[in-house]
C-alpha atoms as a PDB file:
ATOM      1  CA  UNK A   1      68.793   9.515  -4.550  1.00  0.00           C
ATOM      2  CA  UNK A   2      67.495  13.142  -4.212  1.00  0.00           C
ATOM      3  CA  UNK A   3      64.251  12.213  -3.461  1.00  0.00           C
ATOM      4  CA  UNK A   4      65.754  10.255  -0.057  1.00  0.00           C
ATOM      5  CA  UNK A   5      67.602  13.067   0.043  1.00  0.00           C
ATOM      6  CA  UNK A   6      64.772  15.330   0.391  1.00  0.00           C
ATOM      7  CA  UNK A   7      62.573  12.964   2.497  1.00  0.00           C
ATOM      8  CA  UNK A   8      65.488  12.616   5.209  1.00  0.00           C
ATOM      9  CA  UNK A   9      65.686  16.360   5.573  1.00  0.00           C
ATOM     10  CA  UNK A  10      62.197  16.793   5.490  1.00  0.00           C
ATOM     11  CA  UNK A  11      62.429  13.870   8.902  1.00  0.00           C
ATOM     12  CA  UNK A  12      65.045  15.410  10.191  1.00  0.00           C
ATOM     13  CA  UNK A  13      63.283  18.768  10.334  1.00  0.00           C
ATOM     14  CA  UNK A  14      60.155  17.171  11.308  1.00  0.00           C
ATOM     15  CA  UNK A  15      61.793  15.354  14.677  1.00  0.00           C
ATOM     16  CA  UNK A  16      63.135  18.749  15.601  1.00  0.00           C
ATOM     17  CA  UNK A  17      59.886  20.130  15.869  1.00  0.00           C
ATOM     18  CA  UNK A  18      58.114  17.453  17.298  1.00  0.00           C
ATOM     19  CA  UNK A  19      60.928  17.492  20.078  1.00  0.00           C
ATOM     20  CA  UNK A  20      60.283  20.963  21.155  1.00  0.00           C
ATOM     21  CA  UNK A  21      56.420  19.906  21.863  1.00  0.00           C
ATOM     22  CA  UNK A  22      57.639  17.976  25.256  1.00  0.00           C
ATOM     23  CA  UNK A  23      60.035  20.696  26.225  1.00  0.00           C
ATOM     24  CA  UNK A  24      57.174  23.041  26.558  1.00  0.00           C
ATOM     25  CA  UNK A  25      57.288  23.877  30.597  1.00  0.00           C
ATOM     26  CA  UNK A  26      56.954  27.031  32.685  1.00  0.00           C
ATOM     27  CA  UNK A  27      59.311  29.018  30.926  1.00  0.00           C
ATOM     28  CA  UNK A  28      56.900  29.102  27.864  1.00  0.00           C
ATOM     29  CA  UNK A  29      54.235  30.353  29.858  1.00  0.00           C
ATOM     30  CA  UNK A  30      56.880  33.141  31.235  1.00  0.00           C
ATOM     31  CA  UNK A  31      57.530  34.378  28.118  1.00  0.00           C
ATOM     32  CA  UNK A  32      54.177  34.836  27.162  1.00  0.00           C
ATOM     33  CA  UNK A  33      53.401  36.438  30.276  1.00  0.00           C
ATOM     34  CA  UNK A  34      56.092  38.435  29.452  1.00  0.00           C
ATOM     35  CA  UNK A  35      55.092  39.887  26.637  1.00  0.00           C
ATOM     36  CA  UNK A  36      51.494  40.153  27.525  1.00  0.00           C
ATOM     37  CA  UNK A  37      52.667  42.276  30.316  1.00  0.00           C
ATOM     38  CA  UNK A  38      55.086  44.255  28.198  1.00  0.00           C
ATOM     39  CA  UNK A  39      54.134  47.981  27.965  1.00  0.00           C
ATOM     40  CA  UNK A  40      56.913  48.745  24.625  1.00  0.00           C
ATOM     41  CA  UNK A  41      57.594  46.903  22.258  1.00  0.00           C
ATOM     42  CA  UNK A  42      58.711  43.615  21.271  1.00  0.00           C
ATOM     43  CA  UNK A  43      62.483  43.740  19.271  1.00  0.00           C
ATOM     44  CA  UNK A  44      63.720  40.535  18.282  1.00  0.00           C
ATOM     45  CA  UNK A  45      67.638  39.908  17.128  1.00  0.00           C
ATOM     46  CA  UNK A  46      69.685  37.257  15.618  1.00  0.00           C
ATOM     47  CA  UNK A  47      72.724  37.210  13.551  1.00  0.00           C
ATOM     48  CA  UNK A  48      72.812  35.340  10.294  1.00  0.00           C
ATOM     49  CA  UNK A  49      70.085  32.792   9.499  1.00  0.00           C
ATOM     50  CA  UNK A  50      69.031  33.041  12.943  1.00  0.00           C
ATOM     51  CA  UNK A  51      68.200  37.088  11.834  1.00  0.00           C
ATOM     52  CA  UNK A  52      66.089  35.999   9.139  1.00  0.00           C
ATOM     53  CA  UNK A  53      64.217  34.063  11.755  1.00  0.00           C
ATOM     54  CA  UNK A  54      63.713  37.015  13.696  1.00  0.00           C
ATOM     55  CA  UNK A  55      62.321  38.985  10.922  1.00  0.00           C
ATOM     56  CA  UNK A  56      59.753  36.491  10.068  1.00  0.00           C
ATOM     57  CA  UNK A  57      58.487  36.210  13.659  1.00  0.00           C
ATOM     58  CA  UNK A  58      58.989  39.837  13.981  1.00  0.00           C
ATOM     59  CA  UNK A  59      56.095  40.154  11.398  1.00  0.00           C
ATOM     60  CA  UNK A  60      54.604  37.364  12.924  1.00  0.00           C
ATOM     61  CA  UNK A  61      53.615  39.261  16.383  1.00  0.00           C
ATOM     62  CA  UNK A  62      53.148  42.490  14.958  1.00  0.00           C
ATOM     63  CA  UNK A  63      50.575  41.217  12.407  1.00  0.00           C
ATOM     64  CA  UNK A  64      48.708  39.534  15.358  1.00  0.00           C
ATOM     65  CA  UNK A  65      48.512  42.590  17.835  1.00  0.00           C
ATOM     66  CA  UNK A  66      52.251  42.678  19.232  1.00  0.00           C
ATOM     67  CA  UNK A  67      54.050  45.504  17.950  1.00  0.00           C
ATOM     68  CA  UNK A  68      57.062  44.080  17.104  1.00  0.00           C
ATOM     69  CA  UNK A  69      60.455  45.161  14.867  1.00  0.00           C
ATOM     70  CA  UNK A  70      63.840  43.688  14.214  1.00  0.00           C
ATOM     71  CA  UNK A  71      67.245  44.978  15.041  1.00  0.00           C
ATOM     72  CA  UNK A  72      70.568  43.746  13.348  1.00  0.00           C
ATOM     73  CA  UNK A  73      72.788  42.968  16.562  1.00  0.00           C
ATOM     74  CA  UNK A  74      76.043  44.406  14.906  1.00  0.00           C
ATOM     75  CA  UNK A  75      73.888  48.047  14.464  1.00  0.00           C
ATOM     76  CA  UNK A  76      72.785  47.733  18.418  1.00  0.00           C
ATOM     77  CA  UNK A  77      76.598  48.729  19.327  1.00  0.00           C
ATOM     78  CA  UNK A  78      76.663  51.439  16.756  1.00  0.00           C
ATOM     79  CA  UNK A  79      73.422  53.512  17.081  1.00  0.00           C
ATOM     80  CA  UNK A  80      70.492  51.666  17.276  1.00  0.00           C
ATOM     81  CA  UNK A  81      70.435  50.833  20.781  1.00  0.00           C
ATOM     82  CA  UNK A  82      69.074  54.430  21.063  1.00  0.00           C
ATOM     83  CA  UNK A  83      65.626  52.406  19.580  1.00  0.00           C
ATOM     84  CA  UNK A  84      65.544  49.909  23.133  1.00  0.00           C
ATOM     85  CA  UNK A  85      63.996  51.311  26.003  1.00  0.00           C
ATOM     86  CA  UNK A  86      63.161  50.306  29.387  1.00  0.00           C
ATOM     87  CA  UNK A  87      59.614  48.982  28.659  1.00  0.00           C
ATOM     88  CA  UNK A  88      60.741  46.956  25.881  1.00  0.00           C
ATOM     89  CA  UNK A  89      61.712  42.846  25.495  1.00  0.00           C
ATOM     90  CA  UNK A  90      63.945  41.700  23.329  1.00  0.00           C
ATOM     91  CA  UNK A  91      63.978  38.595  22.043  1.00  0.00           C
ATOM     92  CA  UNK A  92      67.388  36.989  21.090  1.00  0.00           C
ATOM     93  CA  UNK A  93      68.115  33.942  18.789  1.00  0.00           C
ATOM     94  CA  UNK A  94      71.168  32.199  18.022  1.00  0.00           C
ATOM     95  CA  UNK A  95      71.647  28.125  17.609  1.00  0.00           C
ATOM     96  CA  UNK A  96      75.355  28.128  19.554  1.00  0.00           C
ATOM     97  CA  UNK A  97      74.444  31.487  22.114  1.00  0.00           C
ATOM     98  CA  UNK A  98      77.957  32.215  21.558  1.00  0.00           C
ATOM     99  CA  UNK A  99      77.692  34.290  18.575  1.00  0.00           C
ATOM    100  CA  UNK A 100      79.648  37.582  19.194  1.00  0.00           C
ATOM    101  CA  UNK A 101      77.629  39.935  17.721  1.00  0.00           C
ATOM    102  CA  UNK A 102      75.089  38.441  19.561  1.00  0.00           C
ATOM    103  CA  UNK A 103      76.913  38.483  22.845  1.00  0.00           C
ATOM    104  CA  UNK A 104      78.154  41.890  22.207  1.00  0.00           C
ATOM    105  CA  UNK A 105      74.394  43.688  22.657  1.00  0.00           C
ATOM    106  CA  UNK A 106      74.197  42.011  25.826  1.00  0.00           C
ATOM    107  CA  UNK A 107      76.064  44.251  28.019  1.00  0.00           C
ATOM    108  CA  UNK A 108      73.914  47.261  25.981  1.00  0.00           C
ATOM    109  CA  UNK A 109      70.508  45.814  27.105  1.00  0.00           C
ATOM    110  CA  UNK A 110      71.717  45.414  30.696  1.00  0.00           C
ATOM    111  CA  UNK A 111      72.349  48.796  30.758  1.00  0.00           C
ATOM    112  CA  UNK A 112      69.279  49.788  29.140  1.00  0.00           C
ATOM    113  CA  UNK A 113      66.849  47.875  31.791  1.00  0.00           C
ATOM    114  CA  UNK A 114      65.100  45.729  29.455  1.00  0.00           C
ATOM    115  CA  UNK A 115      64.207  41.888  29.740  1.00  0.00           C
ATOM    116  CA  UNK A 116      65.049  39.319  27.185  1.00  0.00           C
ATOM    117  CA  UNK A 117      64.140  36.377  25.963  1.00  0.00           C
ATOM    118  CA  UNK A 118      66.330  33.845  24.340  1.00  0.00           C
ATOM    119  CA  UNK A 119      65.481  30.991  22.003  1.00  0.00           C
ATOM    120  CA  UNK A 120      68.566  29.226  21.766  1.00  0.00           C
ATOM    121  CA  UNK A 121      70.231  25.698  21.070  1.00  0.00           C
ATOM    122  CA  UNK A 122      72.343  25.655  23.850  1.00  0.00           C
ATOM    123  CA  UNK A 123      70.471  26.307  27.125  1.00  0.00           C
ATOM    124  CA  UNK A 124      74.483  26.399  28.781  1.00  0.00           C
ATOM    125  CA  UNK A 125      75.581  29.038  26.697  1.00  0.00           C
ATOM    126  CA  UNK A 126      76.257  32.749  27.538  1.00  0.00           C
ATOM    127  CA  UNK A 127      73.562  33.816  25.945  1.00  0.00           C
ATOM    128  CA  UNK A 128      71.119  31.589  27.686  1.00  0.00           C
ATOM    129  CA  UNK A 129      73.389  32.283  31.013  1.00  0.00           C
ATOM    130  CA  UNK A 130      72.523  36.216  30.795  1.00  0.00           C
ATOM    131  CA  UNK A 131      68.773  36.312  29.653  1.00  0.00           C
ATOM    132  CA  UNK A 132      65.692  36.501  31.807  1.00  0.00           C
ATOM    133  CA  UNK A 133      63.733  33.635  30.093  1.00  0.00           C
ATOM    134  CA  UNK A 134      65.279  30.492  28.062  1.00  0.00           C
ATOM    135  CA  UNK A 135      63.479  28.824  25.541  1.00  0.00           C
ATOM    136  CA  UNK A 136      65.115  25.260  24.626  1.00  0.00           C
ATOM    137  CA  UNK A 137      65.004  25.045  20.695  1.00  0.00           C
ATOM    138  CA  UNK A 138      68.650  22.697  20.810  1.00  0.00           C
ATOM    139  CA  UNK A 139      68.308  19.898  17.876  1.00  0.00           C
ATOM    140  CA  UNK A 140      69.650  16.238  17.918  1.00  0.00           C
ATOM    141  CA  UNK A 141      71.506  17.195  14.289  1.00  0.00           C
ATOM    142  CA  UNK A 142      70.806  19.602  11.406  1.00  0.00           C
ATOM    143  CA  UNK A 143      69.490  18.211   7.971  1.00  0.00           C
ATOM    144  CA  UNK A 144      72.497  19.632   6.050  1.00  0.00           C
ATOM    145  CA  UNK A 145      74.660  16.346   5.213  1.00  0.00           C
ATOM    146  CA  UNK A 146      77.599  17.948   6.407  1.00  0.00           C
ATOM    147  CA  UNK A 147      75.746  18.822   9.571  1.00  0.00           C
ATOM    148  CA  UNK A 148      76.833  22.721   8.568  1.00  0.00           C
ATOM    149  CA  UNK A 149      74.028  24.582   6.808  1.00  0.00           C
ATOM    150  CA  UNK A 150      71.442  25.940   9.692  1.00  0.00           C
ATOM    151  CA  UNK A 151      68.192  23.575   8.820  1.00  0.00           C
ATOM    152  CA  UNK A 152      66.606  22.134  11.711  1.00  0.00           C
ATOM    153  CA  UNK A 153      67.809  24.368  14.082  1.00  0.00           C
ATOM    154  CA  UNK A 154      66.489  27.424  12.058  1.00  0.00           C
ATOM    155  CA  UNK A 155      63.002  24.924  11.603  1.00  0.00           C
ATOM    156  CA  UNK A 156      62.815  24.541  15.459  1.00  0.00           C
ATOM    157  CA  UNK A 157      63.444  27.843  16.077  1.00  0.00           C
ATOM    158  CA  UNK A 158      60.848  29.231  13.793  1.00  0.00           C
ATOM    159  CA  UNK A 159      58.448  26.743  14.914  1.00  0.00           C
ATOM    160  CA  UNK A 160      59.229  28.160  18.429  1.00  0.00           C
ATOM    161  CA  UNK A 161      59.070  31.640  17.463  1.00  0.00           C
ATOM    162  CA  UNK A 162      55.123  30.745  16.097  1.00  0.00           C
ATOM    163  CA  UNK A 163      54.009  29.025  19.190  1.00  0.00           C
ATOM    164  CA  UNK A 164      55.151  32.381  20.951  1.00  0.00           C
ATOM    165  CA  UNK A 165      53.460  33.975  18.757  1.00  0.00           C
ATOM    166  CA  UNK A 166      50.219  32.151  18.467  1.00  0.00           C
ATOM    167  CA  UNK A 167      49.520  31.693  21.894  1.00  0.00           C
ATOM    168  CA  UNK A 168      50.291  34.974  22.418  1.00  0.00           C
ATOM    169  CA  UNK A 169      47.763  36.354  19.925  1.00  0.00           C
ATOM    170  CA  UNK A 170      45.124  33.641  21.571  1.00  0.00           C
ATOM    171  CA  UNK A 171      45.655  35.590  25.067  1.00  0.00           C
ATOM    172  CA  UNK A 172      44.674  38.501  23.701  1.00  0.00           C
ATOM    173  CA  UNK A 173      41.637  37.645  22.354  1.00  0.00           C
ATOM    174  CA  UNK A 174      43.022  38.535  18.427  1.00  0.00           C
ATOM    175  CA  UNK A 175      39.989  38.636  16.480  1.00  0.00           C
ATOM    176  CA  UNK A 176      39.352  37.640  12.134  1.00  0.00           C
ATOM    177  CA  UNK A 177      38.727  41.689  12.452  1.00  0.00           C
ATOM    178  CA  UNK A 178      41.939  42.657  14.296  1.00  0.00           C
ATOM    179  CA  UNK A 179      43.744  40.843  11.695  1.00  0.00           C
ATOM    180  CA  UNK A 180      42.199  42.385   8.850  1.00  0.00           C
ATOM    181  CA  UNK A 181      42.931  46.042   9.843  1.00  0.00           C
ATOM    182  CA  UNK A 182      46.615  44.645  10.005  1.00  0.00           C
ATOM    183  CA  UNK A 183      46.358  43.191   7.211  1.00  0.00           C
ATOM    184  CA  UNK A 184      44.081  44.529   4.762  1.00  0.00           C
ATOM    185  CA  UNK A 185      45.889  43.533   1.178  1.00  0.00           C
ATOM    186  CA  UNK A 186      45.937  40.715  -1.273  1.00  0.00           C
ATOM    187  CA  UNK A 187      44.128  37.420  -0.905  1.00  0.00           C
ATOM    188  CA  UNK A 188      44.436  37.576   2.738  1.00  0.00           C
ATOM    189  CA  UNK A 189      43.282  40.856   3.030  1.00  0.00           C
ATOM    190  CA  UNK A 190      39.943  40.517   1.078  1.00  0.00           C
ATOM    191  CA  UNK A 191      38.847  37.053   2.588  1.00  0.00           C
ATOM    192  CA  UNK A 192      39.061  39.410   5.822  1.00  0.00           C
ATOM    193  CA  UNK A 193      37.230  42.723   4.767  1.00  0.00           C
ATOM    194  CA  UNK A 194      33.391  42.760   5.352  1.00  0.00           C
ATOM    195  CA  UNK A 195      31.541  44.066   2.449  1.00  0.00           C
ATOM    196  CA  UNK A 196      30.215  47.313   4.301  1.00  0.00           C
ATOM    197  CA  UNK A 197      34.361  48.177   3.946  1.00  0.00           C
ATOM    198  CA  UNK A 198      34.233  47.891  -0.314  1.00  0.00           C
ATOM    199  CA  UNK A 199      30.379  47.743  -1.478  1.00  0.00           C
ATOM    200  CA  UNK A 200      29.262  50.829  -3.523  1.00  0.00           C
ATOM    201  CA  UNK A 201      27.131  53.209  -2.071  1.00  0.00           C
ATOM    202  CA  UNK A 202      25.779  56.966  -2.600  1.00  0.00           C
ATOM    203  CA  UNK A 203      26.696  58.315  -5.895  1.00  0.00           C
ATOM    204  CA  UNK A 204      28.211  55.242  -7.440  1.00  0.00           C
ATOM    205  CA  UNK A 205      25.180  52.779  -6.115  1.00  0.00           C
ATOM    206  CA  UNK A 206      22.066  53.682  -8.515  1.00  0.00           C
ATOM    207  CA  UNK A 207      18.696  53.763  -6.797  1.00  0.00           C
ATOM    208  CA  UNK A 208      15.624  53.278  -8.557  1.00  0.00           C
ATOM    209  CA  UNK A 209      11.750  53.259  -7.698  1.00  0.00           C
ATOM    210  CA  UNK A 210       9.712  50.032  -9.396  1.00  0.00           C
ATOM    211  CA  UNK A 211       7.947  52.677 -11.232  1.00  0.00           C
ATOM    212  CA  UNK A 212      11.120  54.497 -12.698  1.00  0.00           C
ATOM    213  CA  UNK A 213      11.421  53.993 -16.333  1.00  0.00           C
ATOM    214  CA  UNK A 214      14.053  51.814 -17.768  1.00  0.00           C
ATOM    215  CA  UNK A 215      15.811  54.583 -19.672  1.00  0.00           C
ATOM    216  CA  UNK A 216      16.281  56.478 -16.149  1.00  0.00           C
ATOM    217  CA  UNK A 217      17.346  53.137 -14.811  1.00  0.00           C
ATOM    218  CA  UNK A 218      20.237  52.786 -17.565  1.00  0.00           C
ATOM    219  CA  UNK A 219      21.422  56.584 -17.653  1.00  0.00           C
ATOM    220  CA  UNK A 220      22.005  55.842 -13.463  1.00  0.00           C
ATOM    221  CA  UNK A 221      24.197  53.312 -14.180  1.00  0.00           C
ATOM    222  CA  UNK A 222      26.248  54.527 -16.765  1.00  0.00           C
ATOM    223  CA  UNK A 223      26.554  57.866 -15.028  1.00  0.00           C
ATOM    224  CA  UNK A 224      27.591  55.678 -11.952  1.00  0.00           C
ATOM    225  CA  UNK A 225      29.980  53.279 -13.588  1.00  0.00           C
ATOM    226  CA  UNK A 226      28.178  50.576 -12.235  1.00  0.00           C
ATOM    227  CA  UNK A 227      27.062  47.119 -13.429  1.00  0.00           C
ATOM    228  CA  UNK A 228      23.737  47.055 -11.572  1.00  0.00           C
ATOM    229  CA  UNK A 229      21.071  49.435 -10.326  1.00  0.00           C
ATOM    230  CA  UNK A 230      19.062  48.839  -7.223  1.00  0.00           C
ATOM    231  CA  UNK A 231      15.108  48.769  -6.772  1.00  0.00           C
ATOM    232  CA  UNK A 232      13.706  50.000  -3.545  1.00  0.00           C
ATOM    233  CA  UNK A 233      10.571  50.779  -2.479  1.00  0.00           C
ATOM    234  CA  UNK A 234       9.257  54.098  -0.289  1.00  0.00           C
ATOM    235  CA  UNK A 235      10.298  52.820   2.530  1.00  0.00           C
ATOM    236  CA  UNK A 236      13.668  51.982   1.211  1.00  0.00           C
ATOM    237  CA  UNK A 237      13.265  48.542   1.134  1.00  0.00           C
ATOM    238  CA  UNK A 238      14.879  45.999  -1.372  1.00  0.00           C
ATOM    239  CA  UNK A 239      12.464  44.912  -4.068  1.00  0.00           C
ATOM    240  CA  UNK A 240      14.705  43.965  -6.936  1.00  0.00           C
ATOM    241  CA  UNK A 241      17.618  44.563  -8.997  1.00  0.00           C
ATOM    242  CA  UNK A 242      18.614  45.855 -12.597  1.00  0.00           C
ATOM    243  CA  UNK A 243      21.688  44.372 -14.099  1.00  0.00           C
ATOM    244  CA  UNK A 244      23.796  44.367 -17.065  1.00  0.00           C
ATOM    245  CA  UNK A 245      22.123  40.853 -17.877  1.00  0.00           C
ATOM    246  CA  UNK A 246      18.825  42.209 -17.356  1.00  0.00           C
ATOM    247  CA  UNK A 247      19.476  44.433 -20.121  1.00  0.00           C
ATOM    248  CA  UNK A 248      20.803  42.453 -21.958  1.00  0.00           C
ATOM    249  CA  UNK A 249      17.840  39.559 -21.422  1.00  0.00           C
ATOM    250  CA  UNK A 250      15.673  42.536 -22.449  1.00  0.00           C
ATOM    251  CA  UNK A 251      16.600  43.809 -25.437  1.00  0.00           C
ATOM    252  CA  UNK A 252      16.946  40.211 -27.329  1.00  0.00           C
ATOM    253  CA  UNK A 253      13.886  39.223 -25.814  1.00  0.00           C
ATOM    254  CA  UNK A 254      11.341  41.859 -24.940  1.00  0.00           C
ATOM    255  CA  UNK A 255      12.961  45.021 -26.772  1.00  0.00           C
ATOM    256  CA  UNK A 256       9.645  46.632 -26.194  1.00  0.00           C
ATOM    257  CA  UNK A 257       9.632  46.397 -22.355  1.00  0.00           C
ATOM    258  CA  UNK A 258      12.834  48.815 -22.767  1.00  0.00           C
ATOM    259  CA  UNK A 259       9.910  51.360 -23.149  1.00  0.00           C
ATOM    260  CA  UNK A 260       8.707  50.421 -19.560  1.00  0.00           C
ATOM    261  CA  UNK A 261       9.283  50.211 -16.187  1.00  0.00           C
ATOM    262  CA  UNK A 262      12.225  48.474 -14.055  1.00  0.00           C
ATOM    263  CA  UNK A 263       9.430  46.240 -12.451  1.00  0.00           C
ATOM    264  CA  UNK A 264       9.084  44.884 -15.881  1.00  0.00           C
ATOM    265  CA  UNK A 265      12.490  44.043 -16.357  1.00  0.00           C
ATOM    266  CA  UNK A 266      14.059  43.689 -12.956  1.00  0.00           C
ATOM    267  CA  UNK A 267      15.158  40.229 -11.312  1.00  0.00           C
ATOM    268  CA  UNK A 268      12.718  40.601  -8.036  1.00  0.00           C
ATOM    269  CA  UNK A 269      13.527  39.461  -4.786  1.00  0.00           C
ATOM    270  CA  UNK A 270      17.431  39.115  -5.282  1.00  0.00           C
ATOM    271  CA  UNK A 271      19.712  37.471  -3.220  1.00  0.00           C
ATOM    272  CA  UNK A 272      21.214  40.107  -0.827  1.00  0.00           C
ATOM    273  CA  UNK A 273      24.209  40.465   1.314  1.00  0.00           C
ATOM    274  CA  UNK A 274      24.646  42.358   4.915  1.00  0.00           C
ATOM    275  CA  UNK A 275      27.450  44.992   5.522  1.00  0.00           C
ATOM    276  CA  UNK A 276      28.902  42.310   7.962  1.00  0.00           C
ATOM    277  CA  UNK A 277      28.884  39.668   5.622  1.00  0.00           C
ATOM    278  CA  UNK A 278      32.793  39.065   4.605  1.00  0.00           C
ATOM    279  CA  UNK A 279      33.939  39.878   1.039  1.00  0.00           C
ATOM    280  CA  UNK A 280      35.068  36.315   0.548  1.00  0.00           C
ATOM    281  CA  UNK A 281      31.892  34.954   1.101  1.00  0.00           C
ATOM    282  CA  UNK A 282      30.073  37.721  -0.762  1.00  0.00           C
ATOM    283  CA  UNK A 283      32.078  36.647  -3.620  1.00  0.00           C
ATOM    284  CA  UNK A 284      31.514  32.741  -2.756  1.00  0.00           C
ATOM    285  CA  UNK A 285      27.420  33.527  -2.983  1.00  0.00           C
ATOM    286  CA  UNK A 286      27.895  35.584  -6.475  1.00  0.00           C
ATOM    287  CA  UNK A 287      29.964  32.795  -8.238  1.00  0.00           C
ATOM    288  CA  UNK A 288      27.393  30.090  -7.103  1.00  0.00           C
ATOM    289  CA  UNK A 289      24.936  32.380  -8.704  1.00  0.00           C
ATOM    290  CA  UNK A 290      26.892  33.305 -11.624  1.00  0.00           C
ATOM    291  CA  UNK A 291      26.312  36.537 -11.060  1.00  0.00           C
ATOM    292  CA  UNK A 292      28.492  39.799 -10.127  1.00  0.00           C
ATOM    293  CA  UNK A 293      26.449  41.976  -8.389  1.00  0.00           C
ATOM    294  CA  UNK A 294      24.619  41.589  -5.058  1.00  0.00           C
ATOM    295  CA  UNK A 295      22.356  43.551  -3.295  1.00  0.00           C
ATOM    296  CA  UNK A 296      23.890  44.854   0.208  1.00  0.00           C
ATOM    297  CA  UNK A 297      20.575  45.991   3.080  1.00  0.00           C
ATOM    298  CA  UNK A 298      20.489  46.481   6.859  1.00  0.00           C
ATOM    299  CA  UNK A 299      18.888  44.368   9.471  1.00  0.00           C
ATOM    300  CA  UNK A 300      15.895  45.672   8.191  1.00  0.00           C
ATOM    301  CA  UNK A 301      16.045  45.131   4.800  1.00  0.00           C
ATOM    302  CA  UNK A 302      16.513  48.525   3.777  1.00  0.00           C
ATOM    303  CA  UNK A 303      19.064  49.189   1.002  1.00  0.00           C
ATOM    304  CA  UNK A 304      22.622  49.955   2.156  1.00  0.00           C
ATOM    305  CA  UNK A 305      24.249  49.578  -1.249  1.00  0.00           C
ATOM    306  CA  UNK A 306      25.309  47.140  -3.601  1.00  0.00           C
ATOM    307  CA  UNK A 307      28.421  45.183  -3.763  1.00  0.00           C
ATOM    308  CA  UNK A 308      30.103  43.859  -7.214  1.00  0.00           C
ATOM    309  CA  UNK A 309      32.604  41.121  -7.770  1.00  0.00           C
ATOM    310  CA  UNK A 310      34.224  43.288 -10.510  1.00  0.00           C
ATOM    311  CA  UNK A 311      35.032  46.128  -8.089  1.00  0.00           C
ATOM    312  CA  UNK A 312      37.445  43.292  -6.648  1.00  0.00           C
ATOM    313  CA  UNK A 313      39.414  42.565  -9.570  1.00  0.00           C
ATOM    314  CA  UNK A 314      41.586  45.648  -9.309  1.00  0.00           C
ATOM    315  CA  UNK A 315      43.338  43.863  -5.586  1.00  0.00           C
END
């Protein structure tokens, strides 16, 4: 019973969605013209669940290049309209558009100047009536068996709220980059930085000569913190790194090369990383290696740095 339950909402929700795909029409492409144009902000409202829909496509646009914030519409009537201007769009949601919270701001943004978009159920309501641009999110029935709880109509109007948002961001021309500097921690965050952002260099990348001695080579490191020293040549170039493992390879198997020179002990010709290159896959390369450090050089192989998976741990 509760999984048909679950797999009747989960249809329900699914054929509101797929019934907003047909009512696409001109007044999509209005509201995205809209906002492209806009020259504030972009302040979405909604009472209730239809608030916490707002909020999420709120962040939405203003992770994806809209600047975009939230407004409760009880708090427009009591101070916060002073945070509308002119230049601004607000966009309204409500399932019924009879909501009087809801209903109450509209007067307020009248007077203000500003244009407004709705995404509403009922394209007859007042809401829709007194809004510059309509968006048709109505559904056939929510998934709530008493046909109560918001649930599709929330799902639709979510799902409507993205498209806005998506196409919007494709207009502009939103780049991997762009959404990086908007969003630059967690997962999401580092699969989006380039390693030039986070690799080591200066002071806490060691740089050696092939002719340095391994002792010099190991009081770098531990000076620097680091895991890895890197070998260059006069020129600058990459010839080879010095790692923790190298060491370690060393001293269990040629203790006497410790007496040496890094060309003795270093792994030569390592694989190497750009500045460009992005952390995720810097990270993808080092695991398929089983190693945690990786070179980092210019376009012409000169050393820029180094970059080290354990540097990422602490995200």
């Amino acid at each position: 019973m509760s999984l048909e339950r679950a797999q009747e909402v989960l249809r329900v929700e699914a054929r509101a969605i797929e019934a907003l795909i047909d009512r696409l029409d001109q007044h999509f492409e209005t509201a995205v013209e809209m906002i492209l144009s806009c020259k504030g902000r972009v302040i979405l409202t909604g009472m209730g669940k239809s608030g916490t829909i707002a909020q999420k496509v709120s962040g939405t646009l203003s992770s994806t290049g809209t600047p975009a914030y939230t407004v409760h519409p009880a708090e427009v009537i009591h101070g916060d309209a002073g945070m509308i201007l002119p230049d601004d769009i607000v966009v309204v949601l409500s399932n019924s558009g009879e909501s009087e919270e809801v209903l109450r701001t509209l007067p307020v943004l009248k007077r203000i100047g500003c244009r407004s978009i709705a995404i509403v159920g009922d394209t007859e309501s007042t809401l829709a009536d007194n809004s510059d641009c309509v968006l048709d999110v109505g559904v056939e029935k929510e998934a709530c068996p008493l046909g109560l709880a918001p649930t599709a109509s929330t799902t639709a109007a979510l799902a409507m709220g993205d498209a806005l948002a998506m196409t919007v961001m494709d207009r502009r021309g939103f780049s991997r980059e762009d959404y990086g500097l908007n969003h630059p921690g967690g997962t999401l965050g580092k699969a989006l930085m380039k390693v030039g952002d986070c690799m080591r260099s200066g002071d806490r990348c060691p740089v050696v000569s092939p002719d340095d001695s391994v002792q010099t080579a190991i009081k770098l490191v531990t000076n620097a913190q680091a895991g890895a020293a890197i070998v260059e040549d006069r020129e600058g170039r990459l010839v080879g790194i010095f790692t923790d493992g190298d060491l370690r390879r060393t001293v269990v198997n040629e203790p006497d090369s410790l007496k040496g020179t890094i060309q003795d002990v270093m792994t030569k010709d390592p694989t190497c990383v750009t500045p460009d290159t992005f952390v995720a896959e810097a990270i993808r390369i080092a695991k398929k290696l089983k190693v945690d450090d990786l070179p980092v050089v210019d376009g012409d192989g000169r050393v820029a740095g180094y970059f080290t998976v354990k540097d990422q741990m602490a995200w």
